[in-house]
Protein backbone atom coordinates (compact mmCIF):
# COMPACT_ATOMS: atom_id res chain seq x y z
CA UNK A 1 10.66 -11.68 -8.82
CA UNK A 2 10.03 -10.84 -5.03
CA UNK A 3 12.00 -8.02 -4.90
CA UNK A 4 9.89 -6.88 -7.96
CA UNK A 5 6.60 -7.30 -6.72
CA UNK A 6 7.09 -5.77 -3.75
CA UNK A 7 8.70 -2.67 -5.29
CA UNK A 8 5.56 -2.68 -7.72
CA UNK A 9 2.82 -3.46 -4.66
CA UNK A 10 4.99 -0.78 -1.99
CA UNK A 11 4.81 2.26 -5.44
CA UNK A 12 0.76 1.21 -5.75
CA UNK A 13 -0.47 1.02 -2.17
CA UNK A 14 -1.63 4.04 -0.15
CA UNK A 15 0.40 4.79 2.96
CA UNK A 16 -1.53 3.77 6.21
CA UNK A 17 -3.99 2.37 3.63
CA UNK A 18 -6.31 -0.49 4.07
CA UNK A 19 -4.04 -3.29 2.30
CA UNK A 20 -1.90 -3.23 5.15
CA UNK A 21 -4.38 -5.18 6.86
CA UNK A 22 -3.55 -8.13 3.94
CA UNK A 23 -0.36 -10.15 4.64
CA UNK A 24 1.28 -8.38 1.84
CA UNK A 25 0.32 -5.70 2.86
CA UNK A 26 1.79 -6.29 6.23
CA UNK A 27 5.10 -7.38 4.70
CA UNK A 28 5.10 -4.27 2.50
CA UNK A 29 4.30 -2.51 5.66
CA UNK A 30 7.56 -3.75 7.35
CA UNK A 31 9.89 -2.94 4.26
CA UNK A 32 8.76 0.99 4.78
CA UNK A 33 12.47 1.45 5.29
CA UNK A 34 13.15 -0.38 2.03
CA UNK A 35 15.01 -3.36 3.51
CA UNK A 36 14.01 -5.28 0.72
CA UNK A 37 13.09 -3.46 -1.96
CA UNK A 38 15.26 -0.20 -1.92
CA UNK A 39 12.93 1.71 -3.19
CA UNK A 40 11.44 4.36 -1.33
């Protein structure tokens, strides 16, 4: 369900965008390289 969401909230977010600054959006952030979603 993880995995899911993050694939979901990594597709919606803008790159270098603003949720970054959340703590998803920090842990999104890290998984640019797709660690844990891989999706790209």
């Amino acid at each position: 369900m993880l995995r899911n969401f993050l694939r979901w909230y990594n597709h919606q977010r803008p790159h270098g965008g603003l949720n970054r600054q959340t703590p998803i959006g920090r842990l999104a952030a890290a998984d640019d390289n797709n660690v844990l979603t891989g999706y790209s």
